[in-house]
N, C-alpha and C. Protein backbone atom coordinates (compact mmCIF):
# COMPACT_ATOMS: atom_id res chain seq x y z
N UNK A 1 23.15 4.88 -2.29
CA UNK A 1 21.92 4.11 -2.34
C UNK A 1 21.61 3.73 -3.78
N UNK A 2 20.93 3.05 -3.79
CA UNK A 2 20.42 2.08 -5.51
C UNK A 2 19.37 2.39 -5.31
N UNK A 3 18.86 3.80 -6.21
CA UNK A 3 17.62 3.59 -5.87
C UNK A 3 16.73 2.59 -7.11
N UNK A 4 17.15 1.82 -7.65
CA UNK A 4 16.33 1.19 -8.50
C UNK A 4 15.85 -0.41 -7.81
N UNK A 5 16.65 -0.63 -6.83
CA UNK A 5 16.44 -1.81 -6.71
C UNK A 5 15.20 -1.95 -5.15
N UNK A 6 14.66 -2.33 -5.05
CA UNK A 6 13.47 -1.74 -3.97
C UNK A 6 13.22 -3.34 -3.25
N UNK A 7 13.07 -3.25 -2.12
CA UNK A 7 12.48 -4.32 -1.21
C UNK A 7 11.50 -4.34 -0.54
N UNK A 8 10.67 -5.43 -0.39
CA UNK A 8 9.80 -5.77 0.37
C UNK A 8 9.76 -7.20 0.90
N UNK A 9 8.27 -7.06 1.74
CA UNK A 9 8.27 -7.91 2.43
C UNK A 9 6.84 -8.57 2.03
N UNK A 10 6.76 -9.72 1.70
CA UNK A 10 5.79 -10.50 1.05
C UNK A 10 4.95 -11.48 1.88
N UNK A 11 3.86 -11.39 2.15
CA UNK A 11 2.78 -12.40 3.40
C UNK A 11 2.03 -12.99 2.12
N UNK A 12 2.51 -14.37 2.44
CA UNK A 12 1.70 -15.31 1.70
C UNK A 12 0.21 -15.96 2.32
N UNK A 13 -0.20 -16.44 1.39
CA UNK A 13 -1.36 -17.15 2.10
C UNK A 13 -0.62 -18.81 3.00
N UNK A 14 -1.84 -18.92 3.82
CA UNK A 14 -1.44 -20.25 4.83
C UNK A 14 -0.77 -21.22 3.86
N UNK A 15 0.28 -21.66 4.77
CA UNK A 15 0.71 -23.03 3.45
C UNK A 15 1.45 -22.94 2.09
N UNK A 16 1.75 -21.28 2.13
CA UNK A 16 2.34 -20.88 0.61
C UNK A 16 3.25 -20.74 0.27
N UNK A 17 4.16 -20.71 1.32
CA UNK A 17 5.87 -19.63 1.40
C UNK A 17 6.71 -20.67 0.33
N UNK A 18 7.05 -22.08 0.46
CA UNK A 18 7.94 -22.08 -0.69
C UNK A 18 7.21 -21.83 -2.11
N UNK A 19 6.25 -22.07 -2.34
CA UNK A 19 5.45 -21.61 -3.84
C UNK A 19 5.30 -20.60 -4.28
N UNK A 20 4.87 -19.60 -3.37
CA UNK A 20 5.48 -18.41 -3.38
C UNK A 20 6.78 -17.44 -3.62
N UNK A 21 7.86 -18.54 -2.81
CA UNK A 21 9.38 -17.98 -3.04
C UNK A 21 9.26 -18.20 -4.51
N UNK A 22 8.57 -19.75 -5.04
CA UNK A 22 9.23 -19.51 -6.76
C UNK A 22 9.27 -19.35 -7.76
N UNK A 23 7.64 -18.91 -7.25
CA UNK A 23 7.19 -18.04 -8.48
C UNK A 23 7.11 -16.45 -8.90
N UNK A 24 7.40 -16.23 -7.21
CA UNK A 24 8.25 -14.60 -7.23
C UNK A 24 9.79 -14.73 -7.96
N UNK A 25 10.64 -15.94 -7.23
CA UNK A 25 11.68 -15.97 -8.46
C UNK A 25 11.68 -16.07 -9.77
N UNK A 26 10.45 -17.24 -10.11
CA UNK A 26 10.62 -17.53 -11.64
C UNK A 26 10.17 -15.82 -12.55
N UNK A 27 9.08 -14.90 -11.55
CA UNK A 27 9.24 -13.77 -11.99
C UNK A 27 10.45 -12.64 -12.38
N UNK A 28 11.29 -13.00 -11.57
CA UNK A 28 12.50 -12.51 -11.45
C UNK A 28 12.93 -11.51 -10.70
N UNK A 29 12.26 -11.71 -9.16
CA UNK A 29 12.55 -11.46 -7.84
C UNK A 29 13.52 -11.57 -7.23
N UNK A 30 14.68 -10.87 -6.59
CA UNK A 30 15.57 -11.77 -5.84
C UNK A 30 14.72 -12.34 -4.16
N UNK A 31 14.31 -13.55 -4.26
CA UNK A 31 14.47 -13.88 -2.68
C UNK A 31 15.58 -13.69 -1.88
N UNK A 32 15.46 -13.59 -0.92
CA UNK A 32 16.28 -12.94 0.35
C UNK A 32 16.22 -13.68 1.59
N UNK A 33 14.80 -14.32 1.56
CA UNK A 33 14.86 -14.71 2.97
C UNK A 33 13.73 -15.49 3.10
N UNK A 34 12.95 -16.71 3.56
CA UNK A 34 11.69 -16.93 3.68
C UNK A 34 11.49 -17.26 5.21
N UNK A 35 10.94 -16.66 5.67
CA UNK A 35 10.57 -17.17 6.89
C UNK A 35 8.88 -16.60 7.53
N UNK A 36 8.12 -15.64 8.48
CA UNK A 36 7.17 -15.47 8.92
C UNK A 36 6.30 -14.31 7.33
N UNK A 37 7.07 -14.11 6.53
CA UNK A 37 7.41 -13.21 5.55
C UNK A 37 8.07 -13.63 4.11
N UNK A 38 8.29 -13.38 2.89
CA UNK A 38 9.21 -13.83 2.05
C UNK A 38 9.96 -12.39 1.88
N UNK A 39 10.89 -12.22 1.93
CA UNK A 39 11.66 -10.91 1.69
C UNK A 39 12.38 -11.14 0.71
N UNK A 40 11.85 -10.20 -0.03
CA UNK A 40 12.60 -9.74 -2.01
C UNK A 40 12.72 -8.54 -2.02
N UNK A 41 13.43 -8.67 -2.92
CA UNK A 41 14.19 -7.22 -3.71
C UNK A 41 13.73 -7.21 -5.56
N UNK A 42 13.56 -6.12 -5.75
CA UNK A 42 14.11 -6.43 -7.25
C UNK A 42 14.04 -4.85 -7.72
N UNK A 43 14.12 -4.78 -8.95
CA UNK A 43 14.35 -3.25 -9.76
C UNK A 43 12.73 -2.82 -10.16
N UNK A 44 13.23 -1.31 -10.00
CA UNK A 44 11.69 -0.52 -9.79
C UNK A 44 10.92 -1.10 -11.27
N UNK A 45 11.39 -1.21 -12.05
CA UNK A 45 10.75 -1.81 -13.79
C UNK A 45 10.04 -2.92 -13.31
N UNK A 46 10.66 -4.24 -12.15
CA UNK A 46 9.92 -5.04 -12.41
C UNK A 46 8.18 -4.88 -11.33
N UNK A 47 8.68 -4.57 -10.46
CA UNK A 47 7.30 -4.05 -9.52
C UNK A 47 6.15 -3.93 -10.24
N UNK A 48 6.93 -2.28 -11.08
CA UNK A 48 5.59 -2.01 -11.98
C UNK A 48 4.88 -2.94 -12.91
N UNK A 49 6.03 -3.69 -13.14
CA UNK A 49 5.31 -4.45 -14.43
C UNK A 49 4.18 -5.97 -13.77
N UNK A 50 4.84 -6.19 -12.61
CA UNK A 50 4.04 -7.21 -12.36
C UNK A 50 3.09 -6.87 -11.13
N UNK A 51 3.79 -6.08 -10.34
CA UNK A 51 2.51 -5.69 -9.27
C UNK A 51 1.93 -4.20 -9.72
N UNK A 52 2.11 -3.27 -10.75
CA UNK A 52 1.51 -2.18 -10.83
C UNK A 52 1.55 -1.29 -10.13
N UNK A 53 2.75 -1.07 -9.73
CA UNK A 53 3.25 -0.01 -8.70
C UNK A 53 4.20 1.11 -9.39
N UNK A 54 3.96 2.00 -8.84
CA UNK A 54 4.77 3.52 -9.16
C UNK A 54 5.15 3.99 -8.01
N UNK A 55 6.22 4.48 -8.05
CA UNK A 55 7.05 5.40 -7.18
C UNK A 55 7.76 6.59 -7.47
N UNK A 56 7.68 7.24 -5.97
CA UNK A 56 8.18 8.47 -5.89
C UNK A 56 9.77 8.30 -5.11
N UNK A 57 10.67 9.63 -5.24
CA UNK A 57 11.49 9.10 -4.37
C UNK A 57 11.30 10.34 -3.45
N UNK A 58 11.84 9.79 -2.08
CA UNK A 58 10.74 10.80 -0.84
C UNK A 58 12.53 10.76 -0.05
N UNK A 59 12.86 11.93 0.77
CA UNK A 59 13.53 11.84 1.58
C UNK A 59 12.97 12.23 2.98
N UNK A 60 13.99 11.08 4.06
CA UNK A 60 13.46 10.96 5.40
C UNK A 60 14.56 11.19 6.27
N UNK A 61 14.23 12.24 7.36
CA UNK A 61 15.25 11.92 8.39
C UNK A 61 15.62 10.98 9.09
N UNK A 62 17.03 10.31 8.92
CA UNK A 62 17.61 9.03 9.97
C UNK A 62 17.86 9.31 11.07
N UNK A 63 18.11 10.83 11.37
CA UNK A 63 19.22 10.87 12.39
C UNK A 63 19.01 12.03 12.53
N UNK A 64 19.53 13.01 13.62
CA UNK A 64 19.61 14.62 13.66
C UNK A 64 20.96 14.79 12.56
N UNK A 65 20.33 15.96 11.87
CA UNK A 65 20.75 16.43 10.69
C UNK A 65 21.29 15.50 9.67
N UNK A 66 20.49 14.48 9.59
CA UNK A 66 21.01 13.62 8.16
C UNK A 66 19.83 12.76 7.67
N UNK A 67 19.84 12.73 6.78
CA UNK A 67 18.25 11.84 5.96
C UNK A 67 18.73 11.08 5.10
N UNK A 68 17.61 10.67 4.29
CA UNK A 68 18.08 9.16 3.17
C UNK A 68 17.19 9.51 2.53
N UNK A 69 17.36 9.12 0.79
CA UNK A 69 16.69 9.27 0.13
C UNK A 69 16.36 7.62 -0.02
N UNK A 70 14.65 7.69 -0.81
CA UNK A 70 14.27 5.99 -1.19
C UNK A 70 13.11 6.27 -1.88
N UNK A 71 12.65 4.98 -2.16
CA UNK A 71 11.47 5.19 -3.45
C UNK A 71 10.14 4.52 -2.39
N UNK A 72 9.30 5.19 -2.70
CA UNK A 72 8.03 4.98 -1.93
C UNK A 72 7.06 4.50 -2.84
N UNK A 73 5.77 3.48 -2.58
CA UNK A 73 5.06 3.19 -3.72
C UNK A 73 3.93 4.64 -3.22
N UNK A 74 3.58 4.92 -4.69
CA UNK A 74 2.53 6.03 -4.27
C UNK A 74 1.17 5.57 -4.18
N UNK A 75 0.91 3.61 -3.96
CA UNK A 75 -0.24 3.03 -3.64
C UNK A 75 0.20 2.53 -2.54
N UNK A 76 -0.88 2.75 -1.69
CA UNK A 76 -0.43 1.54 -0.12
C UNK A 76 -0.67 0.17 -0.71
N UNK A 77 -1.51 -0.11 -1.66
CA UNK A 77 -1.84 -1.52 -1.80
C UNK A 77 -1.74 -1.91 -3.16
N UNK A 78 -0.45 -2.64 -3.74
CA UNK A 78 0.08 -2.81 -4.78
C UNK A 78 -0.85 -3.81 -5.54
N UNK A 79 -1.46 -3.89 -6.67
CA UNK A 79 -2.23 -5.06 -6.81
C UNK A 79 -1.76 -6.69 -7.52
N UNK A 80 -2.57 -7.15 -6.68
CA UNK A 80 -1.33 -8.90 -6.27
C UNK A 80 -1.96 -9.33 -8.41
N UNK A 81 -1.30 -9.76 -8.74
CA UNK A 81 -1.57 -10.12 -10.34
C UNK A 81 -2.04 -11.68 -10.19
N UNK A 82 -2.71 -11.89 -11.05
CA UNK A 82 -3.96 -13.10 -11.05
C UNK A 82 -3.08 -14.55 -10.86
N UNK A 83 -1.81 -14.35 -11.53
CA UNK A 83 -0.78 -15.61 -11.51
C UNK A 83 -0.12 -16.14 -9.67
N UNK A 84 -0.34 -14.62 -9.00
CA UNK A 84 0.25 -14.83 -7.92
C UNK A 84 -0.76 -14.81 -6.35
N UNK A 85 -1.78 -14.46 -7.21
CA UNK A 85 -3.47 -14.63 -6.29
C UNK A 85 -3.41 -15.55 -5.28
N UNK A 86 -3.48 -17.03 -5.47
CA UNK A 86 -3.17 -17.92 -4.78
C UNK A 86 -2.91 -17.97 -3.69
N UNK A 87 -1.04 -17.26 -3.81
CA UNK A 87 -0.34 -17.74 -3.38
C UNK A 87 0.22 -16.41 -1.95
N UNK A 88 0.22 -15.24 -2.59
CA UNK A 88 0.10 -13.96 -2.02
C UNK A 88 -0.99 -13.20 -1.41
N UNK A 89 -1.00 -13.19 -0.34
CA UNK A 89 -2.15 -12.25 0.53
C UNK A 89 -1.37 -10.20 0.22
N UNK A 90 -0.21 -9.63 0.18
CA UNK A 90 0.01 -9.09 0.72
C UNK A 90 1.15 -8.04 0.42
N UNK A 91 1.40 -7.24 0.14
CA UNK A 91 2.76 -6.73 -0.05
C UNK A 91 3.13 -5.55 0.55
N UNK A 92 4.03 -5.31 1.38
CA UNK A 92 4.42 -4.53 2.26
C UNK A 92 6.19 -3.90 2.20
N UNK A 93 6.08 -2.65 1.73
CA UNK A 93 7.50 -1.72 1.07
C UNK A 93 8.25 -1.78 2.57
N UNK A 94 9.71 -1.69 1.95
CA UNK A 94 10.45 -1.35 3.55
C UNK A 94 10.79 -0.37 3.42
N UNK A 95 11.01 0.41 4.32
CA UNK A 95 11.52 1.92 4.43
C UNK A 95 12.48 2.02 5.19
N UNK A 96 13.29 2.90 5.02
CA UNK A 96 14.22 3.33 6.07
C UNK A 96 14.29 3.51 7.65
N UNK A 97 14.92 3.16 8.68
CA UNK A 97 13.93 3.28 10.07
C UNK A 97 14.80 5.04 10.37
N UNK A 98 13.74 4.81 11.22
CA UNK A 98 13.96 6.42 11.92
C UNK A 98 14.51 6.70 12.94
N UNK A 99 16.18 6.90 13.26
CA UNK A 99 16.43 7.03 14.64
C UNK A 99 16.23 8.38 15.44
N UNK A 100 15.81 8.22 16.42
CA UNK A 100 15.95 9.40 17.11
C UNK A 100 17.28 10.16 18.37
């Protein structure tokens, strides 16, 4: 696992998703995907620096007898920065899923 490089899932405001994709890129986001969502990636340095997020790294069970380690924000609600106000309602971490 990488744990430096972290993804989420980004809810723009109505009407926002390509403006959004590019100014999360021109931040230096990788986009991933735009569709009901914008899905990015990028390294734990940049999060903090532009959404103000910190993380822990937390391990979770996947499976009977096996888990994953990953980085969790230790805020549920990352705060959206004044440049990206606009354009962003939202930011939502992905986590590992849980099989049973």
């Amino acid at each position: 696992m990488d744990e430096e490089t972290i993804s989420a899932e980004i809810l723009t405001r109505s009407g926002q998703d390509r403006a959004a994709a590019a100014a999360l890129q021109r931040l230096g986001f990788r986009v991933l995907h735009i569709g009901a969502t914008i899905s990015v990636s990028g390294p734990r340095e940049l999060w903090s620096r532009v959404f103000g997020v910190s993380f822990d790294i937390t391990e979770q069970p996947v499976a009977p007898g096996r888990s994953t380690r990953f980085l969790r924000p230790r805020s549920e609600e990352p705060a959206i920065p004044d440049e990206l106000r606009n354009l962003v309602s939202g930011v939502y971490f992905v986590q590992p899923p849980e099989f049973f």
